[in-house]
Protein backbone atom coordinates (compact mmCIF):
# COMPACT_ATOMS: atom_id res chain seq x y z
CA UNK A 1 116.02 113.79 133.53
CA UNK A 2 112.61 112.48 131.77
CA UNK A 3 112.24 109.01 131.39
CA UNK A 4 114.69 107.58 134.12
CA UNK A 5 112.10 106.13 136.34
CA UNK A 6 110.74 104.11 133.41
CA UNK A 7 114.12 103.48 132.22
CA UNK A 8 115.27 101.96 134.99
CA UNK A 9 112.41 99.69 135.63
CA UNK A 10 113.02 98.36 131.77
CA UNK A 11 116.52 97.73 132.45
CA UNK A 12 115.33 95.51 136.05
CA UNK A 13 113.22 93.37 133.34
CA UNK A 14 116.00 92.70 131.16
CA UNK A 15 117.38 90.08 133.47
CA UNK A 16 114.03 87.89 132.66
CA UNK A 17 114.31 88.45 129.30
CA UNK A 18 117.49 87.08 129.20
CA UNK A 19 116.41 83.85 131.16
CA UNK A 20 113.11 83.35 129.01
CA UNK A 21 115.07 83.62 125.62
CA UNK A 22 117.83 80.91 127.25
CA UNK A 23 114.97 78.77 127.62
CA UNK A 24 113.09 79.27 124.56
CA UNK A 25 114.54 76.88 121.89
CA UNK A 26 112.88 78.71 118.76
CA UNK A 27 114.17 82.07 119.89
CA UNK A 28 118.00 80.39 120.28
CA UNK A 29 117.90 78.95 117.21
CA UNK A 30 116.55 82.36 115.71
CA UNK A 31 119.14 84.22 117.52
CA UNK A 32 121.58 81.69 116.16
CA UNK A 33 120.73 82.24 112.62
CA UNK A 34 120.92 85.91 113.32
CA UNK A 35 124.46 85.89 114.37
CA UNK A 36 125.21 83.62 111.45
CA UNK A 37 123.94 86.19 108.84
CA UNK A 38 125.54 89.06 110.71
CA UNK A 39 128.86 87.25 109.96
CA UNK A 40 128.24 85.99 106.99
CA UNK A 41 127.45 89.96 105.55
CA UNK A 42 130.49 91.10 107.83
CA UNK A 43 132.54 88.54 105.96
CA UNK A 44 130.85 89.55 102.62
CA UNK A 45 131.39 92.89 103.11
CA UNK A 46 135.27 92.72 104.14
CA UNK A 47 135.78 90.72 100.97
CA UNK A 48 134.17 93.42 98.71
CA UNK A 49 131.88 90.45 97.23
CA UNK A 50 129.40 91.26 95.42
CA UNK A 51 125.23 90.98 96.16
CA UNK A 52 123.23 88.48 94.06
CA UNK A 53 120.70 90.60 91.82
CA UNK A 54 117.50 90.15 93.11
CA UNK A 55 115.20 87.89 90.36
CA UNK A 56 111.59 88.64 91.99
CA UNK A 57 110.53 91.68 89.73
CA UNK A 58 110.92 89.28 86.65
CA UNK A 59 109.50 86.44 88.24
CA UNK A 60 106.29 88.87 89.22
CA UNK A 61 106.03 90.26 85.96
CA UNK A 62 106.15 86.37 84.64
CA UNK A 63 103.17 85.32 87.18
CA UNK A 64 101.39 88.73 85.99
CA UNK A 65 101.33 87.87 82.26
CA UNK A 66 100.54 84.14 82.62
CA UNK A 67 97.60 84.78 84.95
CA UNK A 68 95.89 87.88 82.79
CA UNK A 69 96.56 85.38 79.69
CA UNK A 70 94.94 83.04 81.44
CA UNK A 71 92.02 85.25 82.76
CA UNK A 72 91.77 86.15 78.78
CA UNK A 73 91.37 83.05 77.64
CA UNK A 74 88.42 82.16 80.61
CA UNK A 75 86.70 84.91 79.64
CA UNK A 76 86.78 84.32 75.77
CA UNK A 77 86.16 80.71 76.38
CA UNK A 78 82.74 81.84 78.13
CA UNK A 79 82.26 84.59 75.77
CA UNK A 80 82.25 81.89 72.46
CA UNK A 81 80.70 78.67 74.67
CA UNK A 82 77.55 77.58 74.27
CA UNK A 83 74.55 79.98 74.99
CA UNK A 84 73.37 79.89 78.45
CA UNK A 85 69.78 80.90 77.67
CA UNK A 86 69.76 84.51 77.62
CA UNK A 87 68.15 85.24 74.44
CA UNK A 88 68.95 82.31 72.42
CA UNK A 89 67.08 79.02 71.20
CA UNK A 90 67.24 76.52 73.52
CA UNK A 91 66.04 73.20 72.98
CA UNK A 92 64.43 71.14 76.37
């Protein structure tokens, strides 16, 4: 069979995997808030509750409009300010 030798020296590492995540407090807590979601959707799912709609596509379209409106009105604002020098009368 391919792949047993390399299989089996994986599987003699898991045992320090197991010790280093014990130890490391920010991968408990992430394995804590793991577990919590997984029962939190098992629970969701055995209740037949619904998902929340998602509200990011409007919420990007919003910040799209706002800053090209924005971007509009810079450039206009240059466009109409006063001349810069290039090829107009300007007084030193």
């Amino acid at each position: 069979m391919r792949g047993t030798k390399s299989m089996s020296k994986t599987a003699a590492q898991i045992p320090a995997y197991v010790k280093e995540l014990a130890e490391n407090e920010y991968a408990r807590e992430n394995l804590r808030k793991g577990a919590e979601s997984l029962r939190e959707g098992a629970r969701a799912l055995a209740d037949r509750r619904e998902h929340p709609k998602r509200k990011w596509p409007k919420r990007l379209a919003a910040a799209g409009l706002a800053g090209a409106a924005a971007a509009g009105a810079a450039i206009a604002a240059k466009g109409s300010g006063s001349s810069n020098g290039a090829g107009g009368d300007s007084q030193q």
